[in-house]
C-alpha atoms as a PDB file:
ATOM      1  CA  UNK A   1     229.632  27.390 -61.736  1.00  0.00           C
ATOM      2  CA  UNK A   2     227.473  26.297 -64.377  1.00  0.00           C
ATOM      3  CA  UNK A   3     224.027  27.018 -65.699  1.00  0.00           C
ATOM      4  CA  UNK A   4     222.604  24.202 -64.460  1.00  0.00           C
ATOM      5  CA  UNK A   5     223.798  24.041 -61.132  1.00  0.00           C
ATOM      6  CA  UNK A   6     222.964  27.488 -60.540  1.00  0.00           C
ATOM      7  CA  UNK A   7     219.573  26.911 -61.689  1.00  0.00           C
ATOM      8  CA  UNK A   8     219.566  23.704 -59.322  1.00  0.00           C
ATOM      9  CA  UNK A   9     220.922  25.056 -56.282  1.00  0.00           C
ATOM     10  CA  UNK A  10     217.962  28.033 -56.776  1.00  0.00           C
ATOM     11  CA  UNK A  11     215.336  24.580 -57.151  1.00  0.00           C
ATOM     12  CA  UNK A  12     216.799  23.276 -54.240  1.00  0.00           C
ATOM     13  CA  UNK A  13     216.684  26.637 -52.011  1.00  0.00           C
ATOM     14  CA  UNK A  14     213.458  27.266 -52.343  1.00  0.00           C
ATOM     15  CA  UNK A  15     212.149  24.040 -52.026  1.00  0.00           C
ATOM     16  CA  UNK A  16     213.882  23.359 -48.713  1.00  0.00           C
ATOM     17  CA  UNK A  17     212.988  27.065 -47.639  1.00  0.00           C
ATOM     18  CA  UNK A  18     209.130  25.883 -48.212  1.00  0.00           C
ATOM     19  CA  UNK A  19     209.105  23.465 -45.406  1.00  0.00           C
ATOM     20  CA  UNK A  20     207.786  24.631 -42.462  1.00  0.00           C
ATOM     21  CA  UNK A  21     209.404  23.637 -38.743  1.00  0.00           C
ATOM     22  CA  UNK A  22     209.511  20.229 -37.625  1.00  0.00           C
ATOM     23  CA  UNK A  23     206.789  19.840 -34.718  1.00  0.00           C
ATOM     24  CA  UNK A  24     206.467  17.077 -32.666  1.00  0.00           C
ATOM     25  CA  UNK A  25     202.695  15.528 -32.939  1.00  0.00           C
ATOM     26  CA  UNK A  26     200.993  12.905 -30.836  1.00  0.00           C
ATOM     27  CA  UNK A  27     202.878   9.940 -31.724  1.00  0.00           C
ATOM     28  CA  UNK A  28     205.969  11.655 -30.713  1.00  0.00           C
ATOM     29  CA  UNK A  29     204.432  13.182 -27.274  1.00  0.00           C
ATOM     30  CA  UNK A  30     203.616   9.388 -26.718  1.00  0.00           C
ATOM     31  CA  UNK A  31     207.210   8.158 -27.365  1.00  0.00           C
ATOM     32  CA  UNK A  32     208.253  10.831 -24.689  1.00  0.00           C
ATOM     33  CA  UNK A  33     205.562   9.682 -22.231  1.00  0.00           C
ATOM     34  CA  UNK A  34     206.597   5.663 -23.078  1.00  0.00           C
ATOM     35  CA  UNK A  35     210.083   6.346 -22.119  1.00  0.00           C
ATOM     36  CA  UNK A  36     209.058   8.026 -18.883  1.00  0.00           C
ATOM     37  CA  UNK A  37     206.574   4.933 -18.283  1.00  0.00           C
ATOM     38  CA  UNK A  38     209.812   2.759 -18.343  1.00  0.00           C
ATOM     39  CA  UNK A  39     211.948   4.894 -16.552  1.00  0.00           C
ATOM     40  CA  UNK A  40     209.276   4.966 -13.527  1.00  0.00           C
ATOM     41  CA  UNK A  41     208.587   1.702 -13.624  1.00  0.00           C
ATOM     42  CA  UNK A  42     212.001   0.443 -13.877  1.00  0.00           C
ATOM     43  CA  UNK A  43     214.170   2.803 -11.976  1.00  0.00           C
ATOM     44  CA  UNK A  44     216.272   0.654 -10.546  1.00  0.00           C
ATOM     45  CA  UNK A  45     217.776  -0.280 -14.274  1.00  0.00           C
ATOM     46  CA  UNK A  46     217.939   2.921 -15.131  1.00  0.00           C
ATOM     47  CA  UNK A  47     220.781   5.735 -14.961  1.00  0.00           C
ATOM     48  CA  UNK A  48     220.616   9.893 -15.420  1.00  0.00           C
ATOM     49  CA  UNK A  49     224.253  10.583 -15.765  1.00  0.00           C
ATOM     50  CA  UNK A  50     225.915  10.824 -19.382  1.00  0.00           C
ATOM     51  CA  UNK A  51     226.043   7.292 -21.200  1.00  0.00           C
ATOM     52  CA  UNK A  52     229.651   6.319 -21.575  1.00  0.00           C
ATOM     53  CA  UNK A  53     231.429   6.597 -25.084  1.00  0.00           C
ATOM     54  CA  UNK A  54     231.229   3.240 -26.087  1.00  0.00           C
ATOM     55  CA  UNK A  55     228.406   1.447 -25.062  1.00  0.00           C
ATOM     56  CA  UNK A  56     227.590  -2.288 -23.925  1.00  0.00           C
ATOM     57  CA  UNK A  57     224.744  -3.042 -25.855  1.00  0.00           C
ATOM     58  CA  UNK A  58     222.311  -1.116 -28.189  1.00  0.00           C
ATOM     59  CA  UNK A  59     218.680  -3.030 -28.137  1.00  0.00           C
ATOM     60  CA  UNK A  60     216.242  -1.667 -30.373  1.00  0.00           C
ATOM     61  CA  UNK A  61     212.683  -2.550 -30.508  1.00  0.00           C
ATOM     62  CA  UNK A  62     209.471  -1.661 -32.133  1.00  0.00           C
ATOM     63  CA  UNK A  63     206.938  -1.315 -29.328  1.00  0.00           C
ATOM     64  CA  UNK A  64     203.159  -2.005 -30.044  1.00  0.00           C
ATOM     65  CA  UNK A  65     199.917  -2.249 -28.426  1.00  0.00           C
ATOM     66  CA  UNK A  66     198.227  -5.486 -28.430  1.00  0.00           C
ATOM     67  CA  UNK A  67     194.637  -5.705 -28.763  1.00  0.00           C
ATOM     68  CA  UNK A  68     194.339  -5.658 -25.205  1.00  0.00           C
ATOM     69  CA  UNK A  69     196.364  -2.690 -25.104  1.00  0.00           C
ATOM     70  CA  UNK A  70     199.528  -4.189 -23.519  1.00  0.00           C
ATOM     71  CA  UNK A  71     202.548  -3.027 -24.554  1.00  0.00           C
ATOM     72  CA  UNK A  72     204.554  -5.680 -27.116  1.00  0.00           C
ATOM     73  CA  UNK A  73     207.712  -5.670 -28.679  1.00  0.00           C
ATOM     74  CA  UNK A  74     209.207  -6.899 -32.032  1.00  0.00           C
ATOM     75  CA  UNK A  75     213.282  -7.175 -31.781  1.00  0.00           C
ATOM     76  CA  UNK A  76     214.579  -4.788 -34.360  1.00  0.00           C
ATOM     77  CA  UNK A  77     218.362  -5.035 -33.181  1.00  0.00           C
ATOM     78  CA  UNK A  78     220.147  -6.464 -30.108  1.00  0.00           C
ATOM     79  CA  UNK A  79     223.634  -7.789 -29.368  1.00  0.00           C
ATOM     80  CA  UNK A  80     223.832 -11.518 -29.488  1.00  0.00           C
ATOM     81  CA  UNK A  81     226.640 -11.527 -26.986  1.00  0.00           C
ATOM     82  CA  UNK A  82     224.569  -9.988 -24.300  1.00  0.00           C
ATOM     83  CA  UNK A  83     220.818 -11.511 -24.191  1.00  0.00           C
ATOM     84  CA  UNK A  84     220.156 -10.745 -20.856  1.00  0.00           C
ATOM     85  CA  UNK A  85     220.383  -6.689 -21.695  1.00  0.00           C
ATOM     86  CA  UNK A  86     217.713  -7.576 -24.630  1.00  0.00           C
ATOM     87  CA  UNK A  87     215.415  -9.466 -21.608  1.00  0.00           C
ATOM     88  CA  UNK A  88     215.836  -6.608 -19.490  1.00  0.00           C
ATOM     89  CA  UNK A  89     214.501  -4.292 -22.361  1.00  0.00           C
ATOM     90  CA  UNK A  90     211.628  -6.370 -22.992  1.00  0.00           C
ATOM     91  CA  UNK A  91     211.259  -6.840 -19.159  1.00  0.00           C
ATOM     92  CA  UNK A  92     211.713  -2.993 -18.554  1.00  0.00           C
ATOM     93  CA  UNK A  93     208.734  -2.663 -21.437  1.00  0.00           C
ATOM     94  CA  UNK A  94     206.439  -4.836 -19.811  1.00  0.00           C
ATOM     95  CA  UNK A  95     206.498  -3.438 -16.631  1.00  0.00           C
ATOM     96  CA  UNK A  96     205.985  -0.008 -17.910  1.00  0.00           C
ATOM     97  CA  UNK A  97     201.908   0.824 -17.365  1.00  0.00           C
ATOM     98  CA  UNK A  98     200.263   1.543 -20.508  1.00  0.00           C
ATOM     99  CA  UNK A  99     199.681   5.520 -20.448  1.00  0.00           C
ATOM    100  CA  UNK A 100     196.418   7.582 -22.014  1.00  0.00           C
ATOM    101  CA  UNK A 101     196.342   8.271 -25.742  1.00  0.00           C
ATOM    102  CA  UNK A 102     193.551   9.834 -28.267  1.00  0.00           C
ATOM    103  CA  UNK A 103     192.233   6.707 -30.465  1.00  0.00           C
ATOM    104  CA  UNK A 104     193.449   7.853 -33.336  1.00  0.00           C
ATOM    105  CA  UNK A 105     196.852   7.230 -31.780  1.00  0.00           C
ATOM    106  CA  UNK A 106     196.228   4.073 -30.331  1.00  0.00           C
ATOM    107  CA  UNK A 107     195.411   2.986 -33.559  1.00  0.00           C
ATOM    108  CA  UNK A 108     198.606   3.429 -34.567  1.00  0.00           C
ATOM    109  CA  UNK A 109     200.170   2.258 -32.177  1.00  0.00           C
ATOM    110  CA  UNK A 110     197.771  -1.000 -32.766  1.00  0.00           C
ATOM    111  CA  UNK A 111     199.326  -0.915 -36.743  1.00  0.00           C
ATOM    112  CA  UNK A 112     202.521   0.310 -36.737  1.00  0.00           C
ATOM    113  CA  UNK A 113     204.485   1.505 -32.829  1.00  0.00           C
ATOM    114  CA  UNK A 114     207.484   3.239 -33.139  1.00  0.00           C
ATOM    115  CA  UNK A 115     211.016   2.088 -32.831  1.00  0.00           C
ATOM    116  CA  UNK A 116     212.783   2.994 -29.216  1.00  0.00           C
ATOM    117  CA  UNK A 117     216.870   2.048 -28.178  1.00  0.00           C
ATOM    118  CA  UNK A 118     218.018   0.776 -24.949  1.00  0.00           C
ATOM    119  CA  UNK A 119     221.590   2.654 -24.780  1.00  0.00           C
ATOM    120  CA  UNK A 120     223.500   0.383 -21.839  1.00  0.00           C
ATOM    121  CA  UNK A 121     226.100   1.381 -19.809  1.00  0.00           C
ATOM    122  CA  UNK A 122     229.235  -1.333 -18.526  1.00  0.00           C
ATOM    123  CA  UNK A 123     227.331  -1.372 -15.291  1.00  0.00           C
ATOM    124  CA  UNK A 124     224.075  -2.931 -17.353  1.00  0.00           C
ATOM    125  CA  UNK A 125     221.950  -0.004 -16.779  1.00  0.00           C
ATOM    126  CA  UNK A 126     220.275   1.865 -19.365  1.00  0.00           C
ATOM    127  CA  UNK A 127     218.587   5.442 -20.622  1.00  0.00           C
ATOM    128  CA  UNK A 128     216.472   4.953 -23.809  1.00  0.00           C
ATOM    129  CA  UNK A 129     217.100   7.120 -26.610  1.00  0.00           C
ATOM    130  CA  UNK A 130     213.861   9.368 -26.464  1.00  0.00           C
ATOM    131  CA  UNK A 131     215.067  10.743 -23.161  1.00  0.00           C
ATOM    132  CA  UNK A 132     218.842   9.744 -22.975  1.00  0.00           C
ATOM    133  CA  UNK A 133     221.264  12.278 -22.182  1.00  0.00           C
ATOM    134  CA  UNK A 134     224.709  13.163 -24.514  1.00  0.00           C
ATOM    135  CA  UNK A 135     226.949  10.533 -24.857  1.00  0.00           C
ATOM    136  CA  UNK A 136     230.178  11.026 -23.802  1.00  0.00           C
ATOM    137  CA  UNK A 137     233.179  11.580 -25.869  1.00  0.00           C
ATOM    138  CA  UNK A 138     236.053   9.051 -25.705  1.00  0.00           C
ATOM    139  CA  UNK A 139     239.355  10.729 -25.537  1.00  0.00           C
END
């Protein structure tokens, strides 16, 4: 090994050993309590078992508040061969109730959201990715 990668590899250690442990802050705690929003009020589109290995349809979508703090989406990915799982996404969001957050979140929320996946199964039913379960292996 040479001098220099030595000398990197030390660089790198302690630099990556500086970091402290990943914790989840209020943006994240309201990505968790978004998911359960559409899982409540949605339940009949949505599954708890293990999604299948290969999936139907992956919709992702950046979910925002409005200014009068309505949920709205922005279409990140979908498939083009199955619209009706991307209207049931955006469906699923709009019927999910619009839960309590500190301002400072809200804000941005207002500026920015955060991204979320649909994950459907064959049978057109869904668990997003915040809260899905493992996938499945194919064998």
């Amino acid at each position: 090994m040479g001098v220099k990668t030595v000398c990197f590899s030390w660089v790198a250690a302690g630099v990556l050993g500086c970091g402290g442990a990943a914790v989840a802050g209020p943006v994240d705690d309201l990505r968790v309590d978004f998911a359960k929003a559409v899982y409540s009020g949605s339940p009949e589109h949505v599954h708890q078992r293990n999604p299948q290995p290969l999936l139907r349809a992956v919709v992702v979508l950046n979910v925002k508040l409005d200014a009068g703090d309505h949920w709205q989406v922005e279409v990140v990915r979908t498939n083009d061969e199955q619209p009706e799982l991307l209207a049931r996404a955006i469906e699923t969001v709009a019927r999910a109730p619009v839960v309590p957050m500190p301002d400072e979140v809200r804000d941005h929320m207002r500026r920015n959201g955060f991204m979320e996946a649909w994950l459907f199964d064959n049978d057109g039913r869904f668990q997003v990715k915040t809260l899905a379960k493992a996938q499945l292996t194919g064998r």
